[in-house]
C-alpha atoms as a PDB file:
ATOM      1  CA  UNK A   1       0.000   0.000   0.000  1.00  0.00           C
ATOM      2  CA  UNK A   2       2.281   2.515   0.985  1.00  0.00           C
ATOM      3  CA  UNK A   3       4.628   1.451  -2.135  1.00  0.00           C
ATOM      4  CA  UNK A   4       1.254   2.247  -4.697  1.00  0.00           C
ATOM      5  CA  UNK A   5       0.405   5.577  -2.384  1.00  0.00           C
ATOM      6  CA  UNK A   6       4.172   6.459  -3.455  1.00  0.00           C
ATOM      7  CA  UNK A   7       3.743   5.517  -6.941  1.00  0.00           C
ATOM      8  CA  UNK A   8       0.667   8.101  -6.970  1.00  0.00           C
ATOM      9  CA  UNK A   9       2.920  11.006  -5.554  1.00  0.00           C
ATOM     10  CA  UNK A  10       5.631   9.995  -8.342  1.00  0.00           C
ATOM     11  CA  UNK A  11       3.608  10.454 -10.882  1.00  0.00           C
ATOM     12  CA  UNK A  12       1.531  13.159 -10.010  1.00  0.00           C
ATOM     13  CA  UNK A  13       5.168  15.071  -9.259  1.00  0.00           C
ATOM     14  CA  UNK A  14       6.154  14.046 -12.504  1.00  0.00           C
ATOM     15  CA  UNK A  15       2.720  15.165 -14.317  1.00  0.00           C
ATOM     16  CA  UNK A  16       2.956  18.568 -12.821  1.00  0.00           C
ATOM     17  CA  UNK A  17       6.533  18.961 -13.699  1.00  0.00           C
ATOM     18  CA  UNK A  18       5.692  18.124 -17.783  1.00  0.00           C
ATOM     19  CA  UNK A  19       4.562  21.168 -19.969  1.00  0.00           C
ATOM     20  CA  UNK A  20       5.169  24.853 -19.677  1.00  0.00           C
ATOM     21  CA  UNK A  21       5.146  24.456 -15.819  1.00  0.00           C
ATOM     22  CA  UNK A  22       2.218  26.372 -15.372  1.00  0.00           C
ATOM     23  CA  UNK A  23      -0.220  23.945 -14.877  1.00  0.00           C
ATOM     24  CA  UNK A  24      -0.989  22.325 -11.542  1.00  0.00           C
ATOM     25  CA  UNK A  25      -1.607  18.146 -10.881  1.00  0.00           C
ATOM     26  CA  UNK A  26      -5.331  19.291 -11.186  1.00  0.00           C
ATOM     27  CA  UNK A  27      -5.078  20.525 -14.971  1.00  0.00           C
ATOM     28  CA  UNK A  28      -2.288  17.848 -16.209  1.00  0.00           C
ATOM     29  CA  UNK A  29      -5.216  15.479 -15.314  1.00  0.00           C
ATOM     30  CA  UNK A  30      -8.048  17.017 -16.350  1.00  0.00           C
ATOM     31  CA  UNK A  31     -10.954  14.963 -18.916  1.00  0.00           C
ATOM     32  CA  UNK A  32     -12.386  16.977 -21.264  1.00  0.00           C
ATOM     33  CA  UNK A  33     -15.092  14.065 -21.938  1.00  0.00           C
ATOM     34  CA  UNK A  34     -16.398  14.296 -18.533  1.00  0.00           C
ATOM     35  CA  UNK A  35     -16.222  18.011 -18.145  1.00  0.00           C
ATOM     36  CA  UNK A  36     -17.924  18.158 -21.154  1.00  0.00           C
ATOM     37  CA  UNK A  37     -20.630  15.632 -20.067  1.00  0.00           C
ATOM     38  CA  UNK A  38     -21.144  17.405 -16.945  1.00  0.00           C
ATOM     39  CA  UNK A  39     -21.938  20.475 -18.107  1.00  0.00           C
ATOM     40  CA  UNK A  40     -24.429  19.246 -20.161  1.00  0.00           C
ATOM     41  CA  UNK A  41     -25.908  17.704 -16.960  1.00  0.00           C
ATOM     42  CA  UNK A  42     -25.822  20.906 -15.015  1.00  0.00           C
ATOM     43  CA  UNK A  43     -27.753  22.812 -17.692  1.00  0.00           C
ATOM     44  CA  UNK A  44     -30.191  20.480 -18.286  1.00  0.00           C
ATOM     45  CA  UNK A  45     -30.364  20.512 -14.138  1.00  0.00           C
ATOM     46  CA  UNK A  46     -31.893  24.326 -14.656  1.00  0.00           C
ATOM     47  CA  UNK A  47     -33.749  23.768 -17.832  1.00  0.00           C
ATOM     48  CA  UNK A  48     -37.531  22.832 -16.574  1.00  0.00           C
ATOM     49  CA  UNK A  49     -38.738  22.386 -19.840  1.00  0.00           C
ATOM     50  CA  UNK A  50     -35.539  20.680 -21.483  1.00  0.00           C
ATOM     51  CA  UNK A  51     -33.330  21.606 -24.304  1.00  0.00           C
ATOM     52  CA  UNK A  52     -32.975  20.750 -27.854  1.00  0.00           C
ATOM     53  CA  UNK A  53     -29.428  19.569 -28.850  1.00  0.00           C
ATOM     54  CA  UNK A  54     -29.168  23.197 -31.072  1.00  0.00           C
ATOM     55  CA  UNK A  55     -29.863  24.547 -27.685  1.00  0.00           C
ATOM     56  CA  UNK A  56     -26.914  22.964 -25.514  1.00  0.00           C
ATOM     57  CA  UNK A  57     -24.812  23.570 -28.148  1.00  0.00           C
ATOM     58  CA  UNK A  58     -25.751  27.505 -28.013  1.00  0.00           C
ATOM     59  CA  UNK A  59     -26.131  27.739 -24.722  1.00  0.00           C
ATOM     60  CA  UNK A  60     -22.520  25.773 -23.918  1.00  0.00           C
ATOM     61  CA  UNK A  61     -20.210  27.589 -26.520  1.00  0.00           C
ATOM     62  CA  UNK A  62     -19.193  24.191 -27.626  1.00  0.00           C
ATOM     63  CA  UNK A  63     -19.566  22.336 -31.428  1.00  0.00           C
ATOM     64  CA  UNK A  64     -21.889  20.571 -32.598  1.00  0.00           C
ATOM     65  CA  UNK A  65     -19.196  17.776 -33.305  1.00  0.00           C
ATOM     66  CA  UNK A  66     -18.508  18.113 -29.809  1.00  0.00           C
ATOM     67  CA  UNK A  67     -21.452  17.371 -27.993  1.00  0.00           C
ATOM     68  CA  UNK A  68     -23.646  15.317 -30.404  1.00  0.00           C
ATOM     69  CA  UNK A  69     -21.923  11.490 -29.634  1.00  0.00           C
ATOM     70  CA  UNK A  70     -21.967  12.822 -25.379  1.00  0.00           C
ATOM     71  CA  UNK A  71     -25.590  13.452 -25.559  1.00  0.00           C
ATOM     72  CA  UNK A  72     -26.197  10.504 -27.284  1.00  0.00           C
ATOM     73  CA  UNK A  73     -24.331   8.006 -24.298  1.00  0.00           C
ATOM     74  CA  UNK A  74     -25.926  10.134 -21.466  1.00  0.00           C
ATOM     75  CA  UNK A  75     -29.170   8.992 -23.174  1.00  0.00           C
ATOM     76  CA  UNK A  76     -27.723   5.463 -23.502  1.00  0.00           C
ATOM     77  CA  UNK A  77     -26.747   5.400 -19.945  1.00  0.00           C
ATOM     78  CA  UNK A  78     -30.364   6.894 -18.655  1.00  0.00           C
ATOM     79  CA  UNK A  79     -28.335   9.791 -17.517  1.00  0.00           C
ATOM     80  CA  UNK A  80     -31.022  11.818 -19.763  1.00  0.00           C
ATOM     81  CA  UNK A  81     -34.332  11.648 -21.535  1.00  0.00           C
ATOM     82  CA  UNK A  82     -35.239  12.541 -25.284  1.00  0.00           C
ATOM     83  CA  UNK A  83     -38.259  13.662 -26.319  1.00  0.00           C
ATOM     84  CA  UNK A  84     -39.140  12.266 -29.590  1.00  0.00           C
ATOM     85  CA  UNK A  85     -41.917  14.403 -30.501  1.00  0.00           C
ATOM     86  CA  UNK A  86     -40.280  17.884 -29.943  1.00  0.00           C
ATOM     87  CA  UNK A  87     -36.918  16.267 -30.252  1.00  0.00           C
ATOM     88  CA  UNK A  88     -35.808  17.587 -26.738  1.00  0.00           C
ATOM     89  CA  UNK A  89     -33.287  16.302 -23.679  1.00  0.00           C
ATOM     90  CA  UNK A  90     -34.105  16.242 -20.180  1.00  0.00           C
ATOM     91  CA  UNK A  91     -32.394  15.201 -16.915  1.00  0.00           C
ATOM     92  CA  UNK A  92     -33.357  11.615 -15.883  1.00  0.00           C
ATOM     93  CA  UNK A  93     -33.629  10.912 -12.117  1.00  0.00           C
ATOM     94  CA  UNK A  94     -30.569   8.689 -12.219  1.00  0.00           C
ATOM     95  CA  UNK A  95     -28.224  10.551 -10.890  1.00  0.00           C
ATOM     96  CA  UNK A  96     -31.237  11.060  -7.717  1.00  0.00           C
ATOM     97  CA  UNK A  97     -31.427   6.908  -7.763  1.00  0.00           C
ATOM     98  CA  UNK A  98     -27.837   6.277  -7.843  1.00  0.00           C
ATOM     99  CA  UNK A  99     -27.481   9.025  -4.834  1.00  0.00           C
ATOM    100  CA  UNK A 100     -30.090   7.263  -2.835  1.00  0.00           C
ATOM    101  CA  UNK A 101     -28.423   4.051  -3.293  1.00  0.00           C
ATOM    102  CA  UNK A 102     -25.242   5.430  -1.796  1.00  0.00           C
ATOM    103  CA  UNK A 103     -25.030   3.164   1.159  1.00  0.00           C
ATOM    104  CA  UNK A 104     -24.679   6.430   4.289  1.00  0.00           C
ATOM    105  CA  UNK A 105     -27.917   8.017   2.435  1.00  0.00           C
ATOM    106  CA  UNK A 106     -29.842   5.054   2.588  1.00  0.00           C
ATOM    107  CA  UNK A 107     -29.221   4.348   5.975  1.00  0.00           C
ATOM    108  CA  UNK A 108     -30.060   7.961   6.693  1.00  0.00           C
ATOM    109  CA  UNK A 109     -32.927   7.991   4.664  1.00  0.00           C
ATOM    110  CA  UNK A 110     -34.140   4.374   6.379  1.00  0.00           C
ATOM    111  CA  UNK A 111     -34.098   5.671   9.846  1.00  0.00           C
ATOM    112  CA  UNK A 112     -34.923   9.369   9.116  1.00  0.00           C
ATOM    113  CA  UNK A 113     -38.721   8.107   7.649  1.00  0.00           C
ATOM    114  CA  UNK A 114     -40.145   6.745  10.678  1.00  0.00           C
ATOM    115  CA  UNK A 115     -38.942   9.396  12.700  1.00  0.00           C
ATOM    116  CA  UNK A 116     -40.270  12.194  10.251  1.00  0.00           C
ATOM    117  CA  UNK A 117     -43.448  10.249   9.965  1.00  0.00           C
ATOM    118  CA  UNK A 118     -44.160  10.377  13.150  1.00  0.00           C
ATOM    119  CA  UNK A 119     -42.920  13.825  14.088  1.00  0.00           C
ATOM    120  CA  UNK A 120     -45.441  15.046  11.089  1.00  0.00           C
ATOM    121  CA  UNK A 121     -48.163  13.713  12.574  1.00  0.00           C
ATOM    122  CA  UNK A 122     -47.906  14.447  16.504  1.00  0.00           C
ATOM    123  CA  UNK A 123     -47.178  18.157  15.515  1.00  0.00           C
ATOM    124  CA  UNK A 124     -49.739  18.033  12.492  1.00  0.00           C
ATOM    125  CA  UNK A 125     -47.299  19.919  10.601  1.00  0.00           C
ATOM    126  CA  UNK A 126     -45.067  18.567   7.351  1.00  0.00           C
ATOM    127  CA  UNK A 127     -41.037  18.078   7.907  1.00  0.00           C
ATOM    128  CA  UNK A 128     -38.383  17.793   5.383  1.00  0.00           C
ATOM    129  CA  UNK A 129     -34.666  16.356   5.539  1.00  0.00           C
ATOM    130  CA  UNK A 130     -32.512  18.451   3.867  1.00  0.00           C
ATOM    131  CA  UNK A 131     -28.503  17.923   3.285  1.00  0.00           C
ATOM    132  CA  UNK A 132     -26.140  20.302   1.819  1.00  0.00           C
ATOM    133  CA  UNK A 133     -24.233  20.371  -1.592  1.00  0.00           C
ATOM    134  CA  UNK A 134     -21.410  22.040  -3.077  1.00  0.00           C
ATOM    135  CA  UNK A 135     -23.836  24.883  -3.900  1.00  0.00           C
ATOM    136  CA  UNK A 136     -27.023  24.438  -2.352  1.00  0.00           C
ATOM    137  CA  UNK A 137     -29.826  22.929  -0.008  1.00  0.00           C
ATOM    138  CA  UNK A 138     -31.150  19.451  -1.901  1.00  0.00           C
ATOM    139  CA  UNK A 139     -34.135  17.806  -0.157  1.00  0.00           C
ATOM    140  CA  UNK A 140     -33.741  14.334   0.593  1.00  0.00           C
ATOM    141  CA  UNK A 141     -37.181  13.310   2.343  1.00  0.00           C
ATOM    142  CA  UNK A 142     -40.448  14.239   3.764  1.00  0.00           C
ATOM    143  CA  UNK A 143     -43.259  13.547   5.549  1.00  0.00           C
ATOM    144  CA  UNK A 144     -46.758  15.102   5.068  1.00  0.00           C
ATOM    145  CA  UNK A 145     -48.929  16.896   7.457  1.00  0.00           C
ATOM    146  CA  UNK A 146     -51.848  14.840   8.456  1.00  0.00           C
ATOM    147  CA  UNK A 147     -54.286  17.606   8.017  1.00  0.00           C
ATOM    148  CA  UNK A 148     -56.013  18.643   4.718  1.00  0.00           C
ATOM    149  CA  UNK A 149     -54.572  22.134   4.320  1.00  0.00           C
ATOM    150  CA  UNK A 150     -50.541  21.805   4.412  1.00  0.00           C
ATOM    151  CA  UNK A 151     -47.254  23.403   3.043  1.00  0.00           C
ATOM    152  CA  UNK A 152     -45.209  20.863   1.785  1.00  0.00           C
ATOM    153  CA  UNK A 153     -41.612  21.101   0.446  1.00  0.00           C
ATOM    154  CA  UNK A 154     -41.073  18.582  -2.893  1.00  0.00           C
ATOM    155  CA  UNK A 155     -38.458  15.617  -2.661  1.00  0.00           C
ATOM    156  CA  UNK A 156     -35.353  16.953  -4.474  1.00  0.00           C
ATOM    157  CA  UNK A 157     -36.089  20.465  -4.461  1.00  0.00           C
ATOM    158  CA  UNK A 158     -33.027  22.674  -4.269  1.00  0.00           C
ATOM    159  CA  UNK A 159     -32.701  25.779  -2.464  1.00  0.00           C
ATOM    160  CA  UNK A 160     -29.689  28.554  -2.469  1.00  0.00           C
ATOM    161  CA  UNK A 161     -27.901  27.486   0.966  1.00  0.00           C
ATOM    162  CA  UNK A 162     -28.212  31.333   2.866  1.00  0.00           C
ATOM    163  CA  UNK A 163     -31.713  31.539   1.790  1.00  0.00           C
ATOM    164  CA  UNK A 164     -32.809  28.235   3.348  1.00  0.00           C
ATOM    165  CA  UNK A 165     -32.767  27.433   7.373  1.00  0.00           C
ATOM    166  CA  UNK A 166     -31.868  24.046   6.818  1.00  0.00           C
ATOM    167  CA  UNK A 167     -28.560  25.691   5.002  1.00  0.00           C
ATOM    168  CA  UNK A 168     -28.212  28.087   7.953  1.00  0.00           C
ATOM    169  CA  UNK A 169     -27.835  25.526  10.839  1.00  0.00           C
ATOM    170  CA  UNK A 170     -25.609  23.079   8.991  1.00  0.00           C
ATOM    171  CA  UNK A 171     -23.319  25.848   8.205  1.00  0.00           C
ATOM    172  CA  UNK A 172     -23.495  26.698  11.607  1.00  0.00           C
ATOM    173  CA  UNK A 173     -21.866  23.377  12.279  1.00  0.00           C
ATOM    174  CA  UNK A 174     -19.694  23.231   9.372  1.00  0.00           C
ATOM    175  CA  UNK A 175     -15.689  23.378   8.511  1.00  0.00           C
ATOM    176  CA  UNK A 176     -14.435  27.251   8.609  1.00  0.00           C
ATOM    177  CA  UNK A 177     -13.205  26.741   4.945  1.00  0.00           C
ATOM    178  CA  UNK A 178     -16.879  25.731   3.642  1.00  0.00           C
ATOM    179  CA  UNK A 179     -18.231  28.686   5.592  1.00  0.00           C
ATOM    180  CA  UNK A 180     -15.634  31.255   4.887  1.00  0.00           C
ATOM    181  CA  UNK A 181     -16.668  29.918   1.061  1.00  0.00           C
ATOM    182  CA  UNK A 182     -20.214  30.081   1.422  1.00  0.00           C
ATOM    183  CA  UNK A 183     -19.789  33.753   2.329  1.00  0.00           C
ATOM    184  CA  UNK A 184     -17.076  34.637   0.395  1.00  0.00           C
ATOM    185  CA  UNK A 185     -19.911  37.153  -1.562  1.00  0.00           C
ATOM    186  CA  UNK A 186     -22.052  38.562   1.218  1.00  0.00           C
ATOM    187  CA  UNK A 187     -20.405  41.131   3.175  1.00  0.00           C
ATOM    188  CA  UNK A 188     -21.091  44.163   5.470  1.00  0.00           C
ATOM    189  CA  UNK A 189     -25.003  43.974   7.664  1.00  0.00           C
ATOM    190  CA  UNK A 190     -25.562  40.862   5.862  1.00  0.00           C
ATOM    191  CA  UNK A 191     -22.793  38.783   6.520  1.00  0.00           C
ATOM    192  CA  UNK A 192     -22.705  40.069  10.297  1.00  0.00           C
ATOM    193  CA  UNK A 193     -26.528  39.164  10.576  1.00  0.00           C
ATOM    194  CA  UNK A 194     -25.524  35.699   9.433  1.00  0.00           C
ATOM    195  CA  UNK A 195     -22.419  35.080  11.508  1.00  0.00           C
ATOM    196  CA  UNK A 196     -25.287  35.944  14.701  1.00  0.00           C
ATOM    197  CA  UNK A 197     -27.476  33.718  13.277  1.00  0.00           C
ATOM    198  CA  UNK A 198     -24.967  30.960  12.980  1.00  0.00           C
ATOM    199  CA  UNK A 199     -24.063  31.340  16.750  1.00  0.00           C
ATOM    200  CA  UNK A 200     -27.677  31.389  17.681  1.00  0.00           C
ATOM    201  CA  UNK A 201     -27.884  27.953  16.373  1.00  0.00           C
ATOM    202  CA  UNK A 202     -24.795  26.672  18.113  1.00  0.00           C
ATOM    203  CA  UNK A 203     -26.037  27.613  21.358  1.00  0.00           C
ATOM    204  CA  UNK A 204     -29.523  26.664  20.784  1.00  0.00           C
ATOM    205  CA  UNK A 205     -29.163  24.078  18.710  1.00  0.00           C
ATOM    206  CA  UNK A 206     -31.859  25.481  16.324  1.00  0.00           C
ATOM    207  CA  UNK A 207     -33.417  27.852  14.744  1.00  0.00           C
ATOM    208  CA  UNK A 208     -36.805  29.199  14.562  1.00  0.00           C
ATOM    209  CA  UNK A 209     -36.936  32.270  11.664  1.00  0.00           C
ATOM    210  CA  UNK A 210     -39.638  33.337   9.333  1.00  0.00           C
ATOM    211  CA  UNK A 211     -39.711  32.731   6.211  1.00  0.00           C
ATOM    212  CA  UNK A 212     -37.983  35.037   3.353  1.00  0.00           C
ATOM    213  CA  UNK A 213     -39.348  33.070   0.542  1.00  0.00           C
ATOM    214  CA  UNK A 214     -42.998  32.268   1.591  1.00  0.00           C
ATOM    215  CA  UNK A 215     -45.137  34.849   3.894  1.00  0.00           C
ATOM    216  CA  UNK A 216     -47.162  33.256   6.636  1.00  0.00           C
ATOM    217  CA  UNK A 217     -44.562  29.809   7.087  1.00  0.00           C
ATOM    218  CA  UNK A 218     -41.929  29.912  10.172  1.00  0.00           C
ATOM    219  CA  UNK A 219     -39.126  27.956   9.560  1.00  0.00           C
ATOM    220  CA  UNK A 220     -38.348  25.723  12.263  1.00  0.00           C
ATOM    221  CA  UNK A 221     -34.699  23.690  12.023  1.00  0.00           C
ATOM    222  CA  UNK A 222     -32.422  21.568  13.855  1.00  0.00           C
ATOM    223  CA  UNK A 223     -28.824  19.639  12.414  1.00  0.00           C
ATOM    224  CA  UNK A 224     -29.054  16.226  12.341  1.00  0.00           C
ATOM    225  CA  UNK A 225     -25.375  14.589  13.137  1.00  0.00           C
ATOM    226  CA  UNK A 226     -23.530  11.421  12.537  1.00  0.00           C
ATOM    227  CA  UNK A 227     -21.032   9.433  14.664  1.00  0.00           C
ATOM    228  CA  UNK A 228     -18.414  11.694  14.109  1.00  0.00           C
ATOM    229  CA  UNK A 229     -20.286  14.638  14.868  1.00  0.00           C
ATOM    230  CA  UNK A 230     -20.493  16.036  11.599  1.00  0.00           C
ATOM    231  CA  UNK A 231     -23.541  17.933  10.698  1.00  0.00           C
ATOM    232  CA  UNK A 232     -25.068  15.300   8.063  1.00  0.00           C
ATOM    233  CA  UNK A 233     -28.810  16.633   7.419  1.00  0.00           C
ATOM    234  CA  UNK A 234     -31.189  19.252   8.396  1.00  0.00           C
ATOM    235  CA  UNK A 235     -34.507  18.451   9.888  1.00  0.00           C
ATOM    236  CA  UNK A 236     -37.219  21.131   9.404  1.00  0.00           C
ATOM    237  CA  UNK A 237     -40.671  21.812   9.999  1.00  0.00           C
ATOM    238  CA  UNK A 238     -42.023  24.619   7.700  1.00  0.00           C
ATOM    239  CA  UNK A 239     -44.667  25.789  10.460  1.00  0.00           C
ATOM    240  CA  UNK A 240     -47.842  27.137   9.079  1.00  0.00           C
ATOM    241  CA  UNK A 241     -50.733  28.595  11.479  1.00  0.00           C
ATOM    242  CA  UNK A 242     -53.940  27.580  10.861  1.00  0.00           C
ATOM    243  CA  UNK A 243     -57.326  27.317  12.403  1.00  0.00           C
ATOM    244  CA  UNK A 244     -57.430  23.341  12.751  1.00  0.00           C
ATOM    245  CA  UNK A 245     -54.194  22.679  14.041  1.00  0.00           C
ATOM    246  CA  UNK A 246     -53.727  22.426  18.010  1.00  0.00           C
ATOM    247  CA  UNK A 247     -49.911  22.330  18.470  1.00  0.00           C
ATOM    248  CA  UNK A 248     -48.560  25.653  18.645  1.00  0.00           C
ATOM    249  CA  UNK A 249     -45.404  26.806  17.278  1.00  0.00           C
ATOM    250  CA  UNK A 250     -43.515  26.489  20.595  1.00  0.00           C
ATOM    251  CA  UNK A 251     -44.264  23.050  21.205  1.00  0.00           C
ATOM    252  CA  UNK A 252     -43.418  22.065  17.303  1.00  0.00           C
ATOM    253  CA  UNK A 253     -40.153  23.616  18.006  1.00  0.00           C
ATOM    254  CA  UNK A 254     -39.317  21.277  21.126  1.00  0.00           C
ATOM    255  CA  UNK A 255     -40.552  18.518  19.183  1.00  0.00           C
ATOM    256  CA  UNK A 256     -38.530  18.758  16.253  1.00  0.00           C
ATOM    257  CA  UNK A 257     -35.695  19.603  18.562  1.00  0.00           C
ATOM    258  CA  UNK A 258     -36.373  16.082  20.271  1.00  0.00           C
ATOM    259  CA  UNK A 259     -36.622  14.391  17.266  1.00  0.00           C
ATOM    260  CA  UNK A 260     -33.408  15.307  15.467  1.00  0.00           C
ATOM    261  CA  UNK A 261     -31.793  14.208  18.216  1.00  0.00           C
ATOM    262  CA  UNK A 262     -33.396  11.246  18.665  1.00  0.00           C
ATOM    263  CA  UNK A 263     -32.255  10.642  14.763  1.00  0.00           C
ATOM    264  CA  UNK A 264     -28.878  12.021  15.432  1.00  0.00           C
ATOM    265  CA  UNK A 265     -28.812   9.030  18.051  1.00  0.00           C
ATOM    266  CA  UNK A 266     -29.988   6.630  16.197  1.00  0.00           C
ATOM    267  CA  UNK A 267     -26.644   7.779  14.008  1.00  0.00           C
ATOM    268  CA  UNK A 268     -24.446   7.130  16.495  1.00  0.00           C
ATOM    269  CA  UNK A 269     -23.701  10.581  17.418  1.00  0.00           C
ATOM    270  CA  UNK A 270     -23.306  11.133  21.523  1.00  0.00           C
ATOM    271  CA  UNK A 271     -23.047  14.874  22.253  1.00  0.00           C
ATOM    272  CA  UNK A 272     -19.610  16.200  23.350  1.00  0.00           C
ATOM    273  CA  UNK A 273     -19.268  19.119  25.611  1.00  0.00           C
ATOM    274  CA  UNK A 274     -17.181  21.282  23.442  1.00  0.00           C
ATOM    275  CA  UNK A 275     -16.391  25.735  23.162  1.00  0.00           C
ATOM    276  CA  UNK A 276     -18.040  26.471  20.410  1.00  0.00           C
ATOM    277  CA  UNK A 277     -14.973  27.655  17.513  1.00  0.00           C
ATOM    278  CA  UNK A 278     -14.351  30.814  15.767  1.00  0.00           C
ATOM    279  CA  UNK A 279     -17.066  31.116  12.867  1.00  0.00           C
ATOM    280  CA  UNK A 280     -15.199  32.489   9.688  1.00  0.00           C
END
């Protein structure tokens, strides 16, 4: 092992040694193909209604010659759809199967259910599990209020991470680097109201916000961790008022606090007494 792990270093010091010397190990081993191919994926990932082929090639800056045999094997590989009457490609769910099938998401997904289930229904309010991407908020699983007027969030939605509550109490919780990245374009009042915010959460271990997308909804969120003690999902209960429903907002708020930590638990995580670190 540690014979192959030096074999790596050799030639990766040897790759970024070839050339003009300005390129790093990252460039030397770059694959066009698969950049290619996942840009294509990423537009289609913000194209509701799909593109035509003319389209991607527009909208990419790339050639025709280029792009034509890619599309084709992303079809091939169910990676996206064609539609043969207007002759236009969407994204597949693939890449959504193939995440759930991921062996720590399933077993977060297979305990988080039950848990969400049943949180939904003694607070009579809908809950989503959220986790975080490179660049935003994806929705992994819900559970539905049991009453017939409810706010629901869609499986697989994606939200901009500073927008969403979810996004705020995992960054709370996250490395320095990923928040010092997150922020690296908010600045001033903003970025001061968010830094508070963050350190509300780490001494509460929540947050409870209206809001700033839909009026009349409180936002109420707790991290979910793992055995390590990273922050792994968001729980949240997008609170809505209404006549019919007898739990009020104070009590849903204990409630989902109990029950993320009940899944965080179930995890393996066993709370540390810790200082609470510098946030970035």
């Amino acid at each position: 092992m540690a014979r192959a792990r030096r074999g790596v270093a050799e030639a990766e010091g040897s790759a970024e040694n070839t050339g003009s010397g300005q390129e790093g190990p990252r460039d030397a081993y770059s694959v066009p193909a698969l950049d290619k191919a996942l840009q294509v994926l990423e537009l289609l990932a913000d194209s509701a209604e799909g593109l035509t082929i003319a389209e991607i090639v527009s909208t990419t800056g790339r050639s025709m010659g280029e792009l034509y045999r890619l599309v084709v094997a992303l079809e091939r590989h169910q990676l996206i759809l064609r539609d043969e009457e207007h002759d236009r490609y969407t994204l597949s769910l693939r890449l959504f199967e193939l995440a759930h099938r991921h062996p720590p998401t399933e077993r977060l997904l297979e305990l988080a259910q039950p848990i969400m289930d049943e949180l939904s229904h003694s607070i009579e309010q809908s809950c989503h599990l959220a986790v975080l991407t490179p660049n935003s908020v994806l929705v992994l699983a819900a559970a539905q209020s049991p009453l017939p007027m409810q706010y629901n969030v869609r499986v697989g939605s994606q939200f901009p991470i500073l927008e969403a509550s979810s996004g705020i109490v995992l960054l709370a919780h996250a490395p320095s680097s990923l928040v010092t990245r997150t922020l690296s374009e908010v600045s001033g009042p903003a970025r001061s109201t968010l830094q508070r915010r963050f350190e509300s959460v780490r001494q509460t271990g929540r947050e409870s916000v209206a809001s700033s997308v839909v009026t009349g909804i409180i936002n109420l969120s707790a991290p979910v961790f793992d055995h390590r003690g990273a922050p792994v999902a968001a729980l949240t209960v997008p609170y809505l008022a209404q006549r019919y429903a007898q739990t009020p907002v104070e009590a849903a708020e204990e409630a989902l606090l109990s029950q993320s930590r009940r899944l965080s638990s179930a995890l393996g995580h066993r709370k540390r007494a810790s200082k609470p670190g510098p946030l970035a």
